[in-house]
N, C-alpha and C. Protein backbone atom coordinates (compact mmCIF):
# COMPACT_ATOMS: atom_id res chain seq x y z
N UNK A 1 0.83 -1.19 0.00
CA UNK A 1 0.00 0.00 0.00
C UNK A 1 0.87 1.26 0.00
N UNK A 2 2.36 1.59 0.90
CA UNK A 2 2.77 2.26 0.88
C UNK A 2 3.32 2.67 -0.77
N UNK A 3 4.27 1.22 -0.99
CA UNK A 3 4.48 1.76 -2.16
C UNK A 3 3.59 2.03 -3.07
N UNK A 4 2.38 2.14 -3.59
CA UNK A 4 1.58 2.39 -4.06
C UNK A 4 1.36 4.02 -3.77
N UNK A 5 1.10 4.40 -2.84
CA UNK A 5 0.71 5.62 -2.20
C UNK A 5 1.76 6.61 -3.13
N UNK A 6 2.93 6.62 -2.79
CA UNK A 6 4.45 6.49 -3.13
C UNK A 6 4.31 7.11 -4.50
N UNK A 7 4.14 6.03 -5.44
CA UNK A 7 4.23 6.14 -6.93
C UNK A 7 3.42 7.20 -7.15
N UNK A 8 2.30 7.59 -6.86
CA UNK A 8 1.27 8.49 -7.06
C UNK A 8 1.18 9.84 -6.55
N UNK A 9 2.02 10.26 -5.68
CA UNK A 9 2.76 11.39 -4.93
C UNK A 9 3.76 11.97 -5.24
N UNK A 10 3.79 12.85 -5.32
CA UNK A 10 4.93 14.38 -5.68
C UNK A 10 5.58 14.84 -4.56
N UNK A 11 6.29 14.21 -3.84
CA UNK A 11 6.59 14.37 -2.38
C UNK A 11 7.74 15.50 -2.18
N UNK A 12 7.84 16.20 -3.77
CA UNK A 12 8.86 17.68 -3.89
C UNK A 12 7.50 18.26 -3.23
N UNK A 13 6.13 18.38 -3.19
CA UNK A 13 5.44 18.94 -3.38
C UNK A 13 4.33 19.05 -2.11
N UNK A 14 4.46 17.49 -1.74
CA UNK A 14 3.18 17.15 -0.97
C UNK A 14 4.51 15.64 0.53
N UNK A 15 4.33 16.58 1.95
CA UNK A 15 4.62 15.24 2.70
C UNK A 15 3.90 14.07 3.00
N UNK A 16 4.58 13.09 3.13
CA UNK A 16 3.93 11.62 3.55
C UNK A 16 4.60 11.34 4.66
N UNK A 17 3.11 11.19 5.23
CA UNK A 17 3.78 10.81 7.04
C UNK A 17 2.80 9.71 6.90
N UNK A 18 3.77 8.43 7.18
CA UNK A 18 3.00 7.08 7.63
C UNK A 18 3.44 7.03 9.52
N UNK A 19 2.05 7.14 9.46
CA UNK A 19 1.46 6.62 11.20
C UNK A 19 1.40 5.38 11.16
N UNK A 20 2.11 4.96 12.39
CA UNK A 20 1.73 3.49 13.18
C UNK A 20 1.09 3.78 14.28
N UNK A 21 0.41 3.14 14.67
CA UNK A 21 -0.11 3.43 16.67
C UNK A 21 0.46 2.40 16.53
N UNK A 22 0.75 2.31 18.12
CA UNK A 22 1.34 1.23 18.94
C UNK A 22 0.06 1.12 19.69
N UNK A 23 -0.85 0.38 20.19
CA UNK A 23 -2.10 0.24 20.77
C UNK A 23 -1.02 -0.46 22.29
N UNK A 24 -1.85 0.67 23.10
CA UNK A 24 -1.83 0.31 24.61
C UNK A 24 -2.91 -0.23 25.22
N UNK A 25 -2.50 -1.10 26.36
CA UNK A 25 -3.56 -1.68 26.90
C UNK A 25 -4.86 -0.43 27.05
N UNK A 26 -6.27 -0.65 27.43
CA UNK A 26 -7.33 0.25 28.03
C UNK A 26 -6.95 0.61 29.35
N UNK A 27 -7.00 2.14 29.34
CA UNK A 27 -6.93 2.40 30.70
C UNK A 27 -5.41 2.77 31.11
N UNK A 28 -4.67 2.41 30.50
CA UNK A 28 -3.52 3.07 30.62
C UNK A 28 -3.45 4.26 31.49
N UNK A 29 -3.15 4.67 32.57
CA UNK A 29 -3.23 5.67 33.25
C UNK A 29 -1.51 6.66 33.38
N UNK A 30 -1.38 7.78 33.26
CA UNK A 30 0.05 8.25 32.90
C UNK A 30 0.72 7.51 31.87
N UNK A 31 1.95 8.49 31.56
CA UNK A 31 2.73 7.88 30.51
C UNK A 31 4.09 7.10 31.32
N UNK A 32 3.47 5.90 30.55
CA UNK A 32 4.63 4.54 30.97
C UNK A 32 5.11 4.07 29.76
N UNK A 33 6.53 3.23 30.66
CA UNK A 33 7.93 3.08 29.80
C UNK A 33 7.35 2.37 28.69
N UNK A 34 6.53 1.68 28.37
CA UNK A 34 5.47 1.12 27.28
C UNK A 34 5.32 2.24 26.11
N UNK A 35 5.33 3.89 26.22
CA UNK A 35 4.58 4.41 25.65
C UNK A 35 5.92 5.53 24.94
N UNK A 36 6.85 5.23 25.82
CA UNK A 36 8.05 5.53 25.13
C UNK A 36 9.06 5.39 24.68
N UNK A 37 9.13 3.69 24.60
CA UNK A 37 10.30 3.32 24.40
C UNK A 37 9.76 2.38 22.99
N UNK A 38 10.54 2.59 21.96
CA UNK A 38 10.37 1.25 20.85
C UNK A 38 10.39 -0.15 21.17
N UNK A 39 9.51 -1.32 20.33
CA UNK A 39 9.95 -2.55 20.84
C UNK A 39 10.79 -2.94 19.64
N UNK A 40 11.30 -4.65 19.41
CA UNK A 40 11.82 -5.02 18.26
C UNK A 40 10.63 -4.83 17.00
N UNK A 41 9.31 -4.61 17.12
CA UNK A 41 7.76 -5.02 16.27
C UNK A 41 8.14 -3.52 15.72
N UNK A 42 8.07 -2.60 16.58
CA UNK A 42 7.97 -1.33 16.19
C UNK A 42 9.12 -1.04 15.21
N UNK A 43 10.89 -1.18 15.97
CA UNK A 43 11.78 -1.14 14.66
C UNK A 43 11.32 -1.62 13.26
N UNK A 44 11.36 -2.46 13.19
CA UNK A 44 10.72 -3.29 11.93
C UNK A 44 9.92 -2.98 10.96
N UNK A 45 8.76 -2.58 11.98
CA UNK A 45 7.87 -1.34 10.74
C UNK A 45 8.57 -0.43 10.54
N UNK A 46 9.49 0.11 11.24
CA UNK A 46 10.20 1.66 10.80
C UNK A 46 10.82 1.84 9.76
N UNK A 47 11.36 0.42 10.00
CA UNK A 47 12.68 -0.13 8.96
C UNK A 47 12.09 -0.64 7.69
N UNK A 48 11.04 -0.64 7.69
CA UNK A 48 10.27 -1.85 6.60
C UNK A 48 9.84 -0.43 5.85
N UNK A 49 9.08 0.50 6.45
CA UNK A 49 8.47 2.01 5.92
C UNK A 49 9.50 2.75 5.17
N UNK A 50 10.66 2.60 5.82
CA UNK A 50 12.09 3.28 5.28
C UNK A 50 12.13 2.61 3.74
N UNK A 51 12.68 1.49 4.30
CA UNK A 51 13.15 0.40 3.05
C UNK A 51 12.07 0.50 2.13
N UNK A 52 11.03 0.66 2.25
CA UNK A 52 9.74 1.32 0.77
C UNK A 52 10.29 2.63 0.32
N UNK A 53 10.54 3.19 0.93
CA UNK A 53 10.44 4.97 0.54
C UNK A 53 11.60 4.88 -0.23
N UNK A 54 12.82 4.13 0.30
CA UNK A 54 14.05 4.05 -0.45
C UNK A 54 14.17 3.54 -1.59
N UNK A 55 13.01 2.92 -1.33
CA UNK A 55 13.09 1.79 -3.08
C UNK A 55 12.60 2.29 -4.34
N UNK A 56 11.44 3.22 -3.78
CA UNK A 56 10.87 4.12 -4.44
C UNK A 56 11.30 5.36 -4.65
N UNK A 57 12.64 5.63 -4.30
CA UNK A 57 12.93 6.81 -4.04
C UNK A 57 12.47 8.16 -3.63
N UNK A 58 11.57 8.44 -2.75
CA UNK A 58 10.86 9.18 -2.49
C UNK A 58 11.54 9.40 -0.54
N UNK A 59 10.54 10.23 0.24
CA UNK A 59 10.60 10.52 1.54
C UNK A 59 10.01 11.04 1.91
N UNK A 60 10.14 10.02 3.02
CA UNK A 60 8.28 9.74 3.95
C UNK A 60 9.23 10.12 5.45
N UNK A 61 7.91 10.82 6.16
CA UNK A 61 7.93 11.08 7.31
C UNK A 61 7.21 9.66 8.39
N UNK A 62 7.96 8.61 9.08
CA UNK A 62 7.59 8.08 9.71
C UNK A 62 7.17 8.27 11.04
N UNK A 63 6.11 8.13 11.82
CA UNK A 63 6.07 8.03 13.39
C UNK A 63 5.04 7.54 14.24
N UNK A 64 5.36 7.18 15.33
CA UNK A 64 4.99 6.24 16.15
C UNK A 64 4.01 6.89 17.03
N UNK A 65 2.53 6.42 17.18
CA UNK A 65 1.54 7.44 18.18
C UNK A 65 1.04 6.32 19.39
N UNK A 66 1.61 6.53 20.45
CA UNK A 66 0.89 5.56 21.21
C UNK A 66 -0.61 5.76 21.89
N UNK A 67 -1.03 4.85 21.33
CA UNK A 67 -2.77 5.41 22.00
C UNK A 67 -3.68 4.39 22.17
N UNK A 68 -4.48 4.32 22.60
CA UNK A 68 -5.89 2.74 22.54
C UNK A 68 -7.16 2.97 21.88
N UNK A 69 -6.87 4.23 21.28
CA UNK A 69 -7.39 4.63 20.27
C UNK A 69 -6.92 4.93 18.80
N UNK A 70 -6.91 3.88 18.10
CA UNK A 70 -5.94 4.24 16.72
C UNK A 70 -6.87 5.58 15.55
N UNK A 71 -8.13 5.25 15.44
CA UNK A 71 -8.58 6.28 14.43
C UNK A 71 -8.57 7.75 15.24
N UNK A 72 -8.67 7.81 16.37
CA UNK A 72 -8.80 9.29 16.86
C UNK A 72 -7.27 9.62 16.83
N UNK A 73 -6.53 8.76 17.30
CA UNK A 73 -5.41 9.37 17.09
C UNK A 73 -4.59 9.75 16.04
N UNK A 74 -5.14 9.00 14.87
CA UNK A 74 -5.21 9.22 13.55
C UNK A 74 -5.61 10.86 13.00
N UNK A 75 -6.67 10.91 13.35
CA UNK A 75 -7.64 11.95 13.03
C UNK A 75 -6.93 13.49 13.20
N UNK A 76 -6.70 12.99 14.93
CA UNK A 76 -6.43 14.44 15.89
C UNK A 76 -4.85 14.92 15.35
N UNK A 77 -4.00 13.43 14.52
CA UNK A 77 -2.61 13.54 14.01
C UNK A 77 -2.97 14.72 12.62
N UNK A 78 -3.83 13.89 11.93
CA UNK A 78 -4.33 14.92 10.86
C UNK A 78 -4.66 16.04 11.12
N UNK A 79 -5.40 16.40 11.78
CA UNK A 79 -5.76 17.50 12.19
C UNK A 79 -4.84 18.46 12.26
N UNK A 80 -3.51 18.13 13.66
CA UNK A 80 -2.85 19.07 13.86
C UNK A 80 -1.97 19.35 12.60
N UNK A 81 -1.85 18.14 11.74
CA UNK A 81 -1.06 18.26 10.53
C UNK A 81 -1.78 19.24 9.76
N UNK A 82 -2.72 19.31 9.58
CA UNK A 82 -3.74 20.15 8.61
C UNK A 82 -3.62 19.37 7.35
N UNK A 83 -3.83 17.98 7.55
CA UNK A 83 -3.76 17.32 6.05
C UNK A 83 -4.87 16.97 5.35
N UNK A 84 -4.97 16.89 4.03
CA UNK A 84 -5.56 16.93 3.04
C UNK A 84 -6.09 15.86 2.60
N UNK A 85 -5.54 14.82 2.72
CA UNK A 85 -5.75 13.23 2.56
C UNK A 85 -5.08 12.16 3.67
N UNK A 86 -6.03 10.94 4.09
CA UNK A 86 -5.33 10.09 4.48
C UNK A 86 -5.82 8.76 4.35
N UNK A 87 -4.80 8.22 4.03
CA UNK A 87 -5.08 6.71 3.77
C UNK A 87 -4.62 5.88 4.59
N UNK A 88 -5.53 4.89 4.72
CA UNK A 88 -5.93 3.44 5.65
C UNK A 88 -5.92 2.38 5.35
N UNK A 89 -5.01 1.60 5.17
CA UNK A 89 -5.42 -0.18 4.63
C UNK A 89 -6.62 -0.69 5.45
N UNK A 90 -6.93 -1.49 4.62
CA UNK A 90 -7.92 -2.02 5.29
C UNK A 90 -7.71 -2.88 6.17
N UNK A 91 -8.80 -2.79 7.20
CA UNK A 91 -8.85 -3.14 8.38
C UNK A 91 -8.91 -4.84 8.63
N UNK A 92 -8.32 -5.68 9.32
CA UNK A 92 -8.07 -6.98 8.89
C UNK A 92 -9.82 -7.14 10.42
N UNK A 93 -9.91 -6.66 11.22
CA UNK A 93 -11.06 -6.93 12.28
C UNK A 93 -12.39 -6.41 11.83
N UNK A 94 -12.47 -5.14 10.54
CA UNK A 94 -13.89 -5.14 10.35
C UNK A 94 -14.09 -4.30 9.07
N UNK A 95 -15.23 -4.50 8.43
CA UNK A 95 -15.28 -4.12 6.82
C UNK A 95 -14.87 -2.59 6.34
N UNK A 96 -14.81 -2.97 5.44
CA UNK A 96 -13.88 -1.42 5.23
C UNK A 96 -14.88 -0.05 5.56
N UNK A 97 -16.24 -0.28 4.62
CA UNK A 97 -17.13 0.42 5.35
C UNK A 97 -17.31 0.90 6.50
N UNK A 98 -17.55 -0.07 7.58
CA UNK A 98 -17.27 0.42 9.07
C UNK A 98 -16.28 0.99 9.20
N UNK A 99 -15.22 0.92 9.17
CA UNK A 99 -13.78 1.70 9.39
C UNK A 99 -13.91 2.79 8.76
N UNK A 100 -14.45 3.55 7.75
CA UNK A 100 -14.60 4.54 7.02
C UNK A 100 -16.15 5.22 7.96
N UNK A 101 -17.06 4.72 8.38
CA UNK A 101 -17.88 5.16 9.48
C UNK A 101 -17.40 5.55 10.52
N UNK A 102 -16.29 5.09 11.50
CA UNK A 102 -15.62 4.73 12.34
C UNK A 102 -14.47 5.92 12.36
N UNK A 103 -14.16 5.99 11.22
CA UNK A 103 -12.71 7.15 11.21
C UNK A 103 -13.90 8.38 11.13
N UNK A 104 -15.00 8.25 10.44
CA UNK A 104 -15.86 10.10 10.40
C UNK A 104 -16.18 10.03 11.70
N UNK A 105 -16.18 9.41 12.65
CA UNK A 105 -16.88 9.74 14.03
C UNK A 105 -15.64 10.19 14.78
N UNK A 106 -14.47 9.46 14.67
CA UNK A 106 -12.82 9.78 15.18
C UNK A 106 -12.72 11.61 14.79
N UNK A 107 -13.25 11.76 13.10
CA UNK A 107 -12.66 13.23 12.42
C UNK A 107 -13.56 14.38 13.20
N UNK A 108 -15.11 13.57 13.35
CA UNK A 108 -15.91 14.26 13.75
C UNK A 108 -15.42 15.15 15.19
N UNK A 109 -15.24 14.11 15.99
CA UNK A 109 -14.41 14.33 17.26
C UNK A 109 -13.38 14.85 17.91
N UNK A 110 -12.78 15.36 16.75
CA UNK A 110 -11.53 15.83 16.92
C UNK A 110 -11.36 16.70 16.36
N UNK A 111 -12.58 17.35 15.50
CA UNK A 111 -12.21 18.61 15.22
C UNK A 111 -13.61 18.89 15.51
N UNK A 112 -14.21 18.77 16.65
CA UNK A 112 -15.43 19.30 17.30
C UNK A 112 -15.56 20.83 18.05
N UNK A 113 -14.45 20.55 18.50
CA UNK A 113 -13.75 22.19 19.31
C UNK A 113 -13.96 23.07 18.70
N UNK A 114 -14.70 24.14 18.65
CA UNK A 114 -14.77 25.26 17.51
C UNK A 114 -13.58 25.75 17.49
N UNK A 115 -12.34 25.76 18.04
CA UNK A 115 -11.24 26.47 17.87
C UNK A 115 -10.42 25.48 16.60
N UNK A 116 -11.27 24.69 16.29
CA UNK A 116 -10.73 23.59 15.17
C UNK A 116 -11.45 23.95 13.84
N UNK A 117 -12.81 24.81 14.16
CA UNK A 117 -13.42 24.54 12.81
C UNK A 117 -13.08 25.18 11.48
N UNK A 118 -11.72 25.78 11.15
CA UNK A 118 -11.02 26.21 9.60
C UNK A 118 -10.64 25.29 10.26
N UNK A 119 -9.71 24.30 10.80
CA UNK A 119 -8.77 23.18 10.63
C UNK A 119 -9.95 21.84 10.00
N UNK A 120 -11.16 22.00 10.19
CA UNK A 120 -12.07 21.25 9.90
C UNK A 120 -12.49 21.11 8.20
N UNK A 121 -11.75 21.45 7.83
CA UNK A 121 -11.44 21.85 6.13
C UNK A 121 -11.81 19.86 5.28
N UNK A 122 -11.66 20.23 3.75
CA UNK A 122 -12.01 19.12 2.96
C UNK A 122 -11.28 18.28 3.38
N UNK A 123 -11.17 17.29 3.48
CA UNK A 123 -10.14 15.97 3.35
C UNK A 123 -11.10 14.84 2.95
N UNK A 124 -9.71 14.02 2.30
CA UNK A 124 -10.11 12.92 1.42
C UNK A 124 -9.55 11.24 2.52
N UNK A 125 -10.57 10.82 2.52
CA UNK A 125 -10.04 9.22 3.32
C UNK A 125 -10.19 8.56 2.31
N UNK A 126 -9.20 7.79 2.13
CA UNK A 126 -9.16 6.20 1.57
C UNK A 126 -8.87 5.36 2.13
N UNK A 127 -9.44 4.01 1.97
CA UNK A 127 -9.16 3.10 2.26
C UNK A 127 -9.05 2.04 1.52
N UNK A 128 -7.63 1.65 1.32
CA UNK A 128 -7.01 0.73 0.37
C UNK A 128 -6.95 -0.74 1.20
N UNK A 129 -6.74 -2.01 0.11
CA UNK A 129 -7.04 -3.18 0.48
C UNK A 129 -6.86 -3.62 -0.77
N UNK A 130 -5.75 -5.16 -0.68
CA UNK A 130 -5.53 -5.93 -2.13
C UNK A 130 -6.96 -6.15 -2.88
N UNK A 131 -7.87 -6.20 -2.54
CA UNK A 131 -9.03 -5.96 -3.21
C UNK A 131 -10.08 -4.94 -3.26
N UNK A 132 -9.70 -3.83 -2.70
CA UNK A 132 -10.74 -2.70 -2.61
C UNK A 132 -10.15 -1.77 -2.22
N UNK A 133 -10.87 -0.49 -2.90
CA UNK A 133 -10.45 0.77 -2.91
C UNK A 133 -11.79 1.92 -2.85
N UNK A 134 -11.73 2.77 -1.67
CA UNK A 134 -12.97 3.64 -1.44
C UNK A 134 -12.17 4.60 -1.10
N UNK A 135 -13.02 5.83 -1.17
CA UNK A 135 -12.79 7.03 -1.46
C UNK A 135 -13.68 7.56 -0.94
N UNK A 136 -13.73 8.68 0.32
CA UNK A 136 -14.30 9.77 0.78
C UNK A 136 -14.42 10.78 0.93
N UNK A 137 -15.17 12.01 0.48
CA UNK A 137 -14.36 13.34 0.99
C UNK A 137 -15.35 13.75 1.95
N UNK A 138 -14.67 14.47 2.73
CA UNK A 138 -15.63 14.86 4.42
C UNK A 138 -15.26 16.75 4.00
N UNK A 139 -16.72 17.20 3.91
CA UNK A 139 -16.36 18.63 3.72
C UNK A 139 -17.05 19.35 4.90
């Protein structure tokens, strides 16, 4: 998916930041050594995200969000980014549909604050999958 993303991007032009969450247990209370330290799982994707961008020659902004919430933290990442598009593989626990329901309630939420609403601007969700491809725009 990345490389895909990749080929189709002007990244003189436009950044690519691939998000991972690291999902913490529920309830997590304060920030623990869990939430700041890399494991060997986490290198790996870093290294694996790198090793795409390199192959493709392009450059991507990688980083790590720890949360037990992956689409809000998704969302609220966009947000502060002020980005324009973001894309989602599809979800291996539930249909892509739902996850595309699921992330507008995350976007909804996170830019609810009226001190958000110009940050509350067009954006485009996709959600990619070796067999499917949807397209949203939330205006």
């Amino acid at each position: 998916m990345l490389e895909k993303i990749l080929l189709q991007v002007d990244t003189d032009r436009r950044d690519v930041v691939v998000v991972t969450c690291k999902v913490l247990p529920a309830r997590t209370l304060g920030i623990s050594e869990q939430e700041t330290t890399l494991d060997d799982s986490d290198r790996e994707l870093l290294t694996g995200i790198v090793n795409v961008a390199e192959h493709v020659g392009k450059q991507v902004h990688p980083i790590v969000l720890p949360t037990n919430n992956p689409l809000y933290a998704i969302a609220t990442t966009a947000r502060d980014l002020k980005a324009t598009e973001i894309v989602l593989g599809v979800s291996e626990k539930m249909h892509a549909e739902t996850q595309l329901e699921q992330f507008a309630l995350a976007w909804d939420s996170a830019t609810a604050d009226p001190t958000y609403r110009d940050i509350a601007h067009e954006l485009t969700i996709r959600i990619i999958g070796p067999q499917i491809e949807m397209k949203y725009q939330f205006e």
